[in-house]
Each structure stands twice: as C-alpha cells, then as structure tokens.
Protein backbone atom coordinates (compact mmCIF):
# COMPACT_ATOMS: atom_id res chain seq x y z
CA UNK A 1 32.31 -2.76 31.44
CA UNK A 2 31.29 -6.63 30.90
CA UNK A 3 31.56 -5.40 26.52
CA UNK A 4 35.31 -4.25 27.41
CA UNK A 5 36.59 -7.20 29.31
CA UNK A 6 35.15 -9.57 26.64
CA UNK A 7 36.54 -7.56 23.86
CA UNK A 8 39.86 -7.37 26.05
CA UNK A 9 39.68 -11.51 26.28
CA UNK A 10 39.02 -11.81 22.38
CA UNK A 11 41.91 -9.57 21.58
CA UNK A 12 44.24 -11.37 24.30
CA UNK A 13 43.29 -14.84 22.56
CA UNK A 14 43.69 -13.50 18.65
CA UNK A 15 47.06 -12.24 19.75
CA UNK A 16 48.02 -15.88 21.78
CA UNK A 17 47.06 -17.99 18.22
CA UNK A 18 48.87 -14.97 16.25
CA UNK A 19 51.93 -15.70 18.68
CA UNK A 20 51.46 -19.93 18.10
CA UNK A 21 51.20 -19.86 14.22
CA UNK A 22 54.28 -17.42 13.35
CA UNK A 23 56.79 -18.14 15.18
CA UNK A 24 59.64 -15.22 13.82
CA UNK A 25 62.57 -17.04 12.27
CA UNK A 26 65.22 -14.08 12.58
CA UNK A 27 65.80 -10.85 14.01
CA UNK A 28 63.84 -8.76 11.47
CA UNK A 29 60.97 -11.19 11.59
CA UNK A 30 60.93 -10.76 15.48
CA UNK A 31 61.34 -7.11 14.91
CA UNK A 32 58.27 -6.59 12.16
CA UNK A 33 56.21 -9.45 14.77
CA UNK A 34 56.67 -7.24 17.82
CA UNK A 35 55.83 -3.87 15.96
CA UNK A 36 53.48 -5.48 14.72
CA UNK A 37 51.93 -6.42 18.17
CA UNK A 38 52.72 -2.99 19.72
CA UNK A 39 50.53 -0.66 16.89
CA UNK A 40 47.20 -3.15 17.80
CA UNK A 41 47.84 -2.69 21.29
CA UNK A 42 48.20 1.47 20.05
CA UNK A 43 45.23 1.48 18.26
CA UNK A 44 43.20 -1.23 20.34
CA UNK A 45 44.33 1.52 23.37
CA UNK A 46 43.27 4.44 21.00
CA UNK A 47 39.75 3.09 20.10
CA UNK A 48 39.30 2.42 23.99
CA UNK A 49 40.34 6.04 25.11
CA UNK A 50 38.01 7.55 22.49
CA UNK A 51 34.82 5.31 23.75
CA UNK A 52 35.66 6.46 27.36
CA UNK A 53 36.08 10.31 26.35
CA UNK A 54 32.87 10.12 24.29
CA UNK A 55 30.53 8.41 27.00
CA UNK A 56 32.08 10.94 29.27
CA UNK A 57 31.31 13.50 26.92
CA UNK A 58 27.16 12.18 26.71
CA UNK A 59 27.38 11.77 30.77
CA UNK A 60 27.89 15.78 30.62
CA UNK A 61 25.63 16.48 28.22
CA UNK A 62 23.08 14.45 30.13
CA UNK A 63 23.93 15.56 33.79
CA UNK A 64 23.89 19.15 32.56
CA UNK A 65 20.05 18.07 30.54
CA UNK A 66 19.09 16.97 34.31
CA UNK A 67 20.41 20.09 36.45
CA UNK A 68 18.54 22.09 33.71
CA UNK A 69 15.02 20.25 34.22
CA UNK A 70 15.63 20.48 37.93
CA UNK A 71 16.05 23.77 37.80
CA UNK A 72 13.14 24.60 35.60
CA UNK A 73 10.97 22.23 37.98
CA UNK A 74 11.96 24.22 41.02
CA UNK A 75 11.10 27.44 38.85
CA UNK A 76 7.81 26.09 38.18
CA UNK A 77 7.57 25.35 41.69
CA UNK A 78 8.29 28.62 42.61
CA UNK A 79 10.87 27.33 45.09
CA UNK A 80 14.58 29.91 44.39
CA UNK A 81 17.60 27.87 43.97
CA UNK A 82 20.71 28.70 45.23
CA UNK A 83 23.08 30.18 43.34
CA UNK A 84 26.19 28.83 42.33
C-alpha cells in the first residue's frame, strides 16, 4: 500500500512540474496538454487495476494452496471435514 501512495506522490509531482514548464499557448496546445494528461492517468489507472487483479489472483491461488493442506492435515489426522 505504502509502494502505491509513493508511486501515486511521484506521479502527482511529475505531472505538477509537467503543468509549470508548458504552459499551452492556444486552444490546440491546451487540447493535446490535457489529452495528454488524461491517457497517463488511463494507463497509470490501467497498470494499477492489473497489479490489484493479479495479487488477487496469487491471494486465490494461495488461500485455495492453504484449504488444500488443511484438508490433507485433517485427513492425516483422521479427523472428517465437513462438507461444503
């Protein structure tokens, strides 16, 4: 969480010195600036939503690893789990 907030605060102060160094002189300057802005907030967005899907993808993975252990444990045991 701490990565993401830093990474969020390094993105917020590359766009702030973008924003202080070009300063759009007309309307399609402002236009191509703002688009600009917009698709790296997309794909900053993007790259975000695919780290949370894949760490909630290997949480799964990892919870199902751990109900499968359990279970073989309380096989071993010879304790009968319940079923589902």
């Amino acid at each position: 969480m701490a990565e993401l907030k830093s990474e969020l605060d390094s993105d917020a102060d590359q766009n702030y010195s973008l924003a202080s160094n070009a300063d759009p002189k007309n309307m399609q300057e402002l236009t191509i600036y703002v688009q600009s802005i917009l698709q790296n907030v997309q794909d900053k967005f993007q790259s975000m939503s695919d780290q949370i899907i894949t760490r909630i993808d290997d949480m799964g993975n990892r919870i199902d690893d751990l109900e499968k252990s359990i279970g073989d444990l309380m096989q071993q045991a010879g304790v009968e789990g319940q079923e589902k």
